[in-house]
Protein backbone atom coordinates (compact mmCIF):
# COMPACT_ATOMS: atom_id res chain seq x y z
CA UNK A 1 10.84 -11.69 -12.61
CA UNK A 2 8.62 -12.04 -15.54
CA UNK A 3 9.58 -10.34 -18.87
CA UNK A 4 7.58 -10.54 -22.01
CA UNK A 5 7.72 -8.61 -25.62
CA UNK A 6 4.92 -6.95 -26.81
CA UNK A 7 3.47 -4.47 -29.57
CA UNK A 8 1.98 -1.50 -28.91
CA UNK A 9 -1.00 -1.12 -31.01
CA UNK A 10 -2.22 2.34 -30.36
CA UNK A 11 -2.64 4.27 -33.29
CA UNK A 12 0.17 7.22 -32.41
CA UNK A 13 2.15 4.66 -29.95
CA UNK A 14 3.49 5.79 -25.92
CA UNK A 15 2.34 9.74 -26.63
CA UNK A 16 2.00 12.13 -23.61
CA UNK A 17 -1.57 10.68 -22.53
CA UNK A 18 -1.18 6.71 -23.01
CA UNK A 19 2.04 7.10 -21.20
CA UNK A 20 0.29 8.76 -18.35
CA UNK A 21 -2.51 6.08 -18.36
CA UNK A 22 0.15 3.22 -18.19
CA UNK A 23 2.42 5.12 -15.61
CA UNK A 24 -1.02 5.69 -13.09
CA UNK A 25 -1.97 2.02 -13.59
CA UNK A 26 1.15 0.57 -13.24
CA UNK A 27 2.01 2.69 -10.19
CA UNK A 28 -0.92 1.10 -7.97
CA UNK A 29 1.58 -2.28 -7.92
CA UNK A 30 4.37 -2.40 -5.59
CA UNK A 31 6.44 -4.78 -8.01
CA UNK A 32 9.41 -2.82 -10.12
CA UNK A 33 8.10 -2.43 -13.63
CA UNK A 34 10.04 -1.49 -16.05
CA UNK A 35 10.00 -0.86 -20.34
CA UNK A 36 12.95 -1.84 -22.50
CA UNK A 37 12.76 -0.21 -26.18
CA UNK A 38 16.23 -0.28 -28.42
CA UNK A 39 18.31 -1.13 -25.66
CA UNK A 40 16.69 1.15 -23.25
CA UNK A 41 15.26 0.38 -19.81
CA UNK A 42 12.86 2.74 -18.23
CA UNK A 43 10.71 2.70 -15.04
CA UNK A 44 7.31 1.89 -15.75
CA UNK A 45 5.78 4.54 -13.21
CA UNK A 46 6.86 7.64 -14.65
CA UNK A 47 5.09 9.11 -17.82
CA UNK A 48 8.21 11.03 -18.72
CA UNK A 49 10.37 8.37 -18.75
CA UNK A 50 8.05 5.94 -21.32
CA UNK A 51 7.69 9.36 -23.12
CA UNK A 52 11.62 9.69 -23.61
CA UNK A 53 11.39 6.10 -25.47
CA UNK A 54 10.23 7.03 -28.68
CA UNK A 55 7.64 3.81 -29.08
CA UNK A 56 5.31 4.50 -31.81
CA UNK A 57 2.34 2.34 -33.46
CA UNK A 58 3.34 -1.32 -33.80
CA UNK A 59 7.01 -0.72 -32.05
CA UNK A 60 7.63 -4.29 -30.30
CA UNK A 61 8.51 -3.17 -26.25
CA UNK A 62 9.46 -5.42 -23.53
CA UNK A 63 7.25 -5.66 -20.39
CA UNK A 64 9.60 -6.67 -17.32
CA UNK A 65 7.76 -7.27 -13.67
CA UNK A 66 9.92 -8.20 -10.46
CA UNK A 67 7.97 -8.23 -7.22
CA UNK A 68 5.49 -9.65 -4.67
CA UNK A 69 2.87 -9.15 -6.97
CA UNK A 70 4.66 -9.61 -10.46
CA UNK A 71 2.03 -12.12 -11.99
CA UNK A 72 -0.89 -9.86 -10.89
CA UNK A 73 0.85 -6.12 -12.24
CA UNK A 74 2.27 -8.26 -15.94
CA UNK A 75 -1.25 -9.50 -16.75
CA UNK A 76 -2.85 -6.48 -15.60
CA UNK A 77 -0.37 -4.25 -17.59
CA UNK A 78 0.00 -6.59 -20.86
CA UNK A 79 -4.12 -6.40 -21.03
CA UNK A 80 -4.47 -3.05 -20.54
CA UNK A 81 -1.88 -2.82 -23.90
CA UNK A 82 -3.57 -5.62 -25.76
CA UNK A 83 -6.78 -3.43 -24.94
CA UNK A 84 -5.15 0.09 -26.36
CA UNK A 85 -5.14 1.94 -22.73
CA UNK A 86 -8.86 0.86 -21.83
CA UNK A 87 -9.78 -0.68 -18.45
């Protein structure tokens, strides 16, 4: 399991599409993926459930990975953050 905490840096923070864009990318790994916010865990692969987090611009979140391919679905998903939802 890899866990790491990390800022979102979009402008208007986990809104309906930048939720969907990190739900569809972190979908194509078969690891568990999951978002903690406040004390609040979600799964990673549904837009609805990042949506029901609240994160906004600069809100610190914490990345968690637990699978075969952990390493591979963290770095993919912590630089497609650091990159503001851009490939």
């Amino acid at each position: 399991m890899i866990s790491l905490a990390i800022n979102i840096k979009d402008e208007i923070g986990f809104h309906a599409r930048t939720a969907s864009l990190f739900a569809k990318k972190a979908s194509k790994f078969e690891s568990e993926i999951f978002i903690e916010f406040k004390g609040k865990k979600v799964n990673a692969k549904s837009t609805l459930s990042i949506m029901t987090l609240g994160v906004k611009s600069n809100d610190e979140i914490v990345l968690i990975t637990n699978g075969n391919d952990e390493k591979e679905a963290h770095n993919a998903l912590i630089s497609y953050i650091e990159n503001n939802f851009n490939d």
